[in-house]
PDB file of N, CA and C in Angstrom:
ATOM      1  N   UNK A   1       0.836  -1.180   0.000  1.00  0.00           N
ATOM      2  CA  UNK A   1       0.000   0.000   0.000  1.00  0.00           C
ATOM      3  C   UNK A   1       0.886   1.252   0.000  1.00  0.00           C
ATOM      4  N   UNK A   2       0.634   2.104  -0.856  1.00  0.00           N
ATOM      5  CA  UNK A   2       1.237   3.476  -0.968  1.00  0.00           C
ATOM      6  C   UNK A   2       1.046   4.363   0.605  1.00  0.00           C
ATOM      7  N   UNK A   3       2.121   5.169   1.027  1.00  0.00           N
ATOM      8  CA  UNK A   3       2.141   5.575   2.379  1.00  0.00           C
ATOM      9  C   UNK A   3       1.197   7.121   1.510  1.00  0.00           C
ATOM     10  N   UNK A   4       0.686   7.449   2.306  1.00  0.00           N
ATOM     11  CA  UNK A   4      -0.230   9.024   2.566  1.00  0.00           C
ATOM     12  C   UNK A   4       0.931   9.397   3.274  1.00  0.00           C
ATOM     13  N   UNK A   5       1.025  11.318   2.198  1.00  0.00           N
ATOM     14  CA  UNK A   5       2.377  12.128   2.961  1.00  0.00           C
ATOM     15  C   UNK A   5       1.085  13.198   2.664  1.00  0.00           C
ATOM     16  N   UNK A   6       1.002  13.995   3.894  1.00  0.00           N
ATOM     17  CA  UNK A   6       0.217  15.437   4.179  1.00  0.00           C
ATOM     18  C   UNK A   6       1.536  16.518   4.274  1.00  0.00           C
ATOM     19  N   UNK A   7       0.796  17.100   3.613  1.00  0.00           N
ATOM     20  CA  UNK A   7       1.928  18.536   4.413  1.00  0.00           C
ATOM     21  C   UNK A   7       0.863  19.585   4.342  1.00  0.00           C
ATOM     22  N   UNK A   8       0.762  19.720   5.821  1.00  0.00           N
ATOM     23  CA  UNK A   8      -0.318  20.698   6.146  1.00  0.00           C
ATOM     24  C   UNK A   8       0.173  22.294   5.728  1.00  0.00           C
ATOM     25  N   UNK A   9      -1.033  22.961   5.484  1.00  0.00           N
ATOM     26  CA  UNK A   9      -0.708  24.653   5.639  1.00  0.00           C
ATOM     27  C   UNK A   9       0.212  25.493   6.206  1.00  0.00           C
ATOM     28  N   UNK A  10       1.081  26.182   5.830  1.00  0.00           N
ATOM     29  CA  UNK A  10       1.904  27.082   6.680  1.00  0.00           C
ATOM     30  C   UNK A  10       1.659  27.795   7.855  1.00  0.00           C
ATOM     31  N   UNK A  11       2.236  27.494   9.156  1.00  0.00           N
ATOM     32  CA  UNK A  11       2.648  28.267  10.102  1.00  0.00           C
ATOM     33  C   UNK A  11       2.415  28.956  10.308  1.00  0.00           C
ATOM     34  N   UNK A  12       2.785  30.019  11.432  1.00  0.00           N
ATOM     35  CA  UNK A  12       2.995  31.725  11.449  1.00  0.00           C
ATOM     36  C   UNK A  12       4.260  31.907  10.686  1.00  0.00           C
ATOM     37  N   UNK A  13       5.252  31.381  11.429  1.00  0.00           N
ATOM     38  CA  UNK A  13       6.460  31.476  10.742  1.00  0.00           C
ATOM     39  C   UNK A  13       6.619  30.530   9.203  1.00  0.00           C
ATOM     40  N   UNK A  14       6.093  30.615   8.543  1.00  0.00           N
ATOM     41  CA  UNK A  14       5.892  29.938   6.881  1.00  0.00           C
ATOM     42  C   UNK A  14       6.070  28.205   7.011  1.00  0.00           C
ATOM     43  N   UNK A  15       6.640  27.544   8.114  1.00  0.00           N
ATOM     44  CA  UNK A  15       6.801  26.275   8.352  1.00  0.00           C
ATOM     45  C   UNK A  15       5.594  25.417   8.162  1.00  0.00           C
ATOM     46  N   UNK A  16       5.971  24.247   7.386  1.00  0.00           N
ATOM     47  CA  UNK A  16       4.566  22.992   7.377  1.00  0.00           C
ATOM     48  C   UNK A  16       4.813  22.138   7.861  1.00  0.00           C
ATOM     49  N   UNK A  17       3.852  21.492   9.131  1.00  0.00           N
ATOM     50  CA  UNK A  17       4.311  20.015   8.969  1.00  0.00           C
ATOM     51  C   UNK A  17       3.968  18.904   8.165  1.00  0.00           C
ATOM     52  N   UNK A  18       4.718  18.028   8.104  1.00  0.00           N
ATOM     53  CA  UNK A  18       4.723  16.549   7.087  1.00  0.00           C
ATOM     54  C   UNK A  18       4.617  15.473   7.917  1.00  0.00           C
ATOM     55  N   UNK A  19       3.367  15.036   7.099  1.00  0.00           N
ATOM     56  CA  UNK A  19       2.999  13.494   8.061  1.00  0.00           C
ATOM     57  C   UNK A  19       3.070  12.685   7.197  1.00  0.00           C
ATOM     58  N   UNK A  20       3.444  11.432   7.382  1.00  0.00           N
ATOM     59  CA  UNK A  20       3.173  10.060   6.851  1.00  0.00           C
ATOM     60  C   UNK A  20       2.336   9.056   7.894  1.00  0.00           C
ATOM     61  N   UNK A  21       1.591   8.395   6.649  1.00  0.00           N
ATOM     62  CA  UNK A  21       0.515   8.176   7.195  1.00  0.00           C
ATOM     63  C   UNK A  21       0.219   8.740   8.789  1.00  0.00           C
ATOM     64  N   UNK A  22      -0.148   9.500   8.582  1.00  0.00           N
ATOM     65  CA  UNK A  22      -0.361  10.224  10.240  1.00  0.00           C
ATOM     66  C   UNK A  22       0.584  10.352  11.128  1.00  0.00           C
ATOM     67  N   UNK A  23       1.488   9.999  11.008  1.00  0.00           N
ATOM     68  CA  UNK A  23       2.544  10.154  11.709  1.00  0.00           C
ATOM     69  C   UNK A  23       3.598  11.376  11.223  1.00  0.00           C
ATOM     70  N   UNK A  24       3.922  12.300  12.561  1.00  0.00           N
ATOM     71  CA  UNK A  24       4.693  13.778  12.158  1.00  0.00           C
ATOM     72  C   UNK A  24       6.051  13.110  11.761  1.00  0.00           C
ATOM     73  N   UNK A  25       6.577  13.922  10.877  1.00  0.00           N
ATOM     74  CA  UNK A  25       7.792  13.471  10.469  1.00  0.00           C
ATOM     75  C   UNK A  25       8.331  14.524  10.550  1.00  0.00           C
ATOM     76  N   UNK A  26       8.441  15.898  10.511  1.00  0.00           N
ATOM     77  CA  UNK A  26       8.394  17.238  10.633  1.00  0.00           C
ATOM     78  C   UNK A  26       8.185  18.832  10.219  1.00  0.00           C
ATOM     79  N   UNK A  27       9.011  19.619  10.000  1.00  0.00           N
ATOM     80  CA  UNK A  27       8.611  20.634   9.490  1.00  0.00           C
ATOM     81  C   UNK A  27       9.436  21.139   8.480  1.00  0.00           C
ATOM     82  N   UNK A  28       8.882  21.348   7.250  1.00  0.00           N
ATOM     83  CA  UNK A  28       9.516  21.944   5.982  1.00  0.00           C
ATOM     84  C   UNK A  28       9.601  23.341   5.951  1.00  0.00           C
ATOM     85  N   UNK A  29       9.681  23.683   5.066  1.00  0.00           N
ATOM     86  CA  UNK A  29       9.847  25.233   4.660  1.00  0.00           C
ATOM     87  C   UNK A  29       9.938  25.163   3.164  1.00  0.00           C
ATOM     88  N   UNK A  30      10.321  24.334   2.320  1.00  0.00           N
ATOM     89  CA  UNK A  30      10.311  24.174   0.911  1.00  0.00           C
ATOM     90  C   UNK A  30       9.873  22.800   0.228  1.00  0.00           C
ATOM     91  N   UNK A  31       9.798  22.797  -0.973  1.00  0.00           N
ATOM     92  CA  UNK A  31       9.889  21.470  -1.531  1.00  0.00           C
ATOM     93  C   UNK A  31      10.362  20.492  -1.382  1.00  0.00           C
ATOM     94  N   UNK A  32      12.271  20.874  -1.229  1.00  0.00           N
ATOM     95  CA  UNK A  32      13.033  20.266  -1.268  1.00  0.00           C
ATOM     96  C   UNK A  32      13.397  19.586   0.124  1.00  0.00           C
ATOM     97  N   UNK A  33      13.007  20.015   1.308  1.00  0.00           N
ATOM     98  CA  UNK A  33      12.703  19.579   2.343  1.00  0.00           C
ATOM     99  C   UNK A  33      11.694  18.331   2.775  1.00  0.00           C
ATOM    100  N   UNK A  34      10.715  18.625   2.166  1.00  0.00           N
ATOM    101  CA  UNK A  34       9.564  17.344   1.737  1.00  0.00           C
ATOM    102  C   UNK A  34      10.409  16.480   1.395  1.00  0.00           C
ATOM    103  N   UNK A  35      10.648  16.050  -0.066  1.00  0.00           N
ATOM    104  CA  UNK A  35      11.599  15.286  -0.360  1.00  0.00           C
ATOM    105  C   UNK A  35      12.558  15.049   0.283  1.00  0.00           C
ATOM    106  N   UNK A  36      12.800  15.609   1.054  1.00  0.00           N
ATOM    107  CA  UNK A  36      14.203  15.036   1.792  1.00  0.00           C
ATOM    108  C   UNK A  36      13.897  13.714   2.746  1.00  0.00           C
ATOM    109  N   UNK A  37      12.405  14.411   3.314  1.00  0.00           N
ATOM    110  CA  UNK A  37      12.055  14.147   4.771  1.00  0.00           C
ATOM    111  C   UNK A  37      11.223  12.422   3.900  1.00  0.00           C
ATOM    112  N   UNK A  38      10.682  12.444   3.335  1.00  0.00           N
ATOM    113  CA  UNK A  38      10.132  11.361   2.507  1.00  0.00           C
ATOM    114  C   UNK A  38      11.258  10.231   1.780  1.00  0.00           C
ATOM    115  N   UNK A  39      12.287  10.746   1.187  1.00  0.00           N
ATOM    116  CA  UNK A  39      13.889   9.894   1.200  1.00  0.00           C
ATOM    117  C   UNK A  39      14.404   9.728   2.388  1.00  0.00           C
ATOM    118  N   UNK A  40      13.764  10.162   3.608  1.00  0.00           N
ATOM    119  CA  UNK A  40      14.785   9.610   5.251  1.00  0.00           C
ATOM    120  C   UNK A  40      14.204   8.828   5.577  1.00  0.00           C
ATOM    121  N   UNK A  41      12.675   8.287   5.192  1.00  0.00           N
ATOM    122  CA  UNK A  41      11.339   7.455   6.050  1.00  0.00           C
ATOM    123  C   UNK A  41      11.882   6.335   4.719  1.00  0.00           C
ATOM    124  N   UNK A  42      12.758   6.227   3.244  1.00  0.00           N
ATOM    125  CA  UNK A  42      12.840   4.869   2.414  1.00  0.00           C
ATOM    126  C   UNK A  42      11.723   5.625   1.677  1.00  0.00           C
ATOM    127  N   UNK A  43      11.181   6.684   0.858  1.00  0.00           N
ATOM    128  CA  UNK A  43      10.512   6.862  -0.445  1.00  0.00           C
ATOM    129  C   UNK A  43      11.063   7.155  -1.121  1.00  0.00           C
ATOM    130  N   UNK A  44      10.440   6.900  -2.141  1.00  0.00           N
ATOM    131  CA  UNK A  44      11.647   7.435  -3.671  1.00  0.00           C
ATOM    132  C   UNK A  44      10.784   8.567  -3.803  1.00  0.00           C
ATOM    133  N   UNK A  45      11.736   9.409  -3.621  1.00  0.00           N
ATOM    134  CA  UNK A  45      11.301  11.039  -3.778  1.00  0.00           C
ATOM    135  C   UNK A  45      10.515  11.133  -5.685  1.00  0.00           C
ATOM    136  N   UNK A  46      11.702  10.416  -6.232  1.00  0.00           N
ATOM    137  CA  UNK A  46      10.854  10.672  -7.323  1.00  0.00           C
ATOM    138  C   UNK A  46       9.139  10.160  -7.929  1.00  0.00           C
ATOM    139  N   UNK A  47       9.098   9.782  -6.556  1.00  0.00           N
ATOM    140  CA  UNK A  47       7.507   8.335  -7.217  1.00  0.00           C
ATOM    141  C   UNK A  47       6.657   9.605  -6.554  1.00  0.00           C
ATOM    142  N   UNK A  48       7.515  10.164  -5.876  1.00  0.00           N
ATOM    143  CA  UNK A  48       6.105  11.778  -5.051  1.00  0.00           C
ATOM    144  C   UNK A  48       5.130  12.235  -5.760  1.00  0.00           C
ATOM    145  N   UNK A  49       3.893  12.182  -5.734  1.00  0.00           N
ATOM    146  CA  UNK A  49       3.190  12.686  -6.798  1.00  0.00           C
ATOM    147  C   UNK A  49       1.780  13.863  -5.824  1.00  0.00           C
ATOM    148  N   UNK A  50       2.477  14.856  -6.524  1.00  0.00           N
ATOM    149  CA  UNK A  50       1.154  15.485  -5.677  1.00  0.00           C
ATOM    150  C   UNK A  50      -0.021  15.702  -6.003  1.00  0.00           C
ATOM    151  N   UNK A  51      -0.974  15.998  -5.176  1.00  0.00           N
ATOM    152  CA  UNK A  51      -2.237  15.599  -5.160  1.00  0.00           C
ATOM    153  C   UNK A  51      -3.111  16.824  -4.643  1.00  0.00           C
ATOM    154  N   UNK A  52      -4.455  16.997  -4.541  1.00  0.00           N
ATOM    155  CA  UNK A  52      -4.970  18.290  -3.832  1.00  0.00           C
ATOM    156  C   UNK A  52      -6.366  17.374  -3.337  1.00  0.00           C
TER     157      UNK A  52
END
């Protein structure tokens, strides 16, 4: 089964957090942060596909 990655709305300070499957993984500030944080949990950043 494909993991669910959220990255909720920005912050006060512009920060989002990122969950997999419900679980916090932490807080971004860019794209490239997502991806990072999704290649540290074993995803292939490139299979990321976003969604709305």
């Amino acid at each position: 089964m494909t993991p669910k990655i959220v990255v909720c709305p920005p912050d006060t300070e512009g920060g989002r957090c990122v969950r997999v499957d419900g679980k916090i993984l932490g807080r971004t500030f860019n794209a490239y942060d997502v991806l990072e944080l999704a290649q540290g949990v074993g995803l292939d950043p490139r299979k990321c596909v976003p969604r709305r």
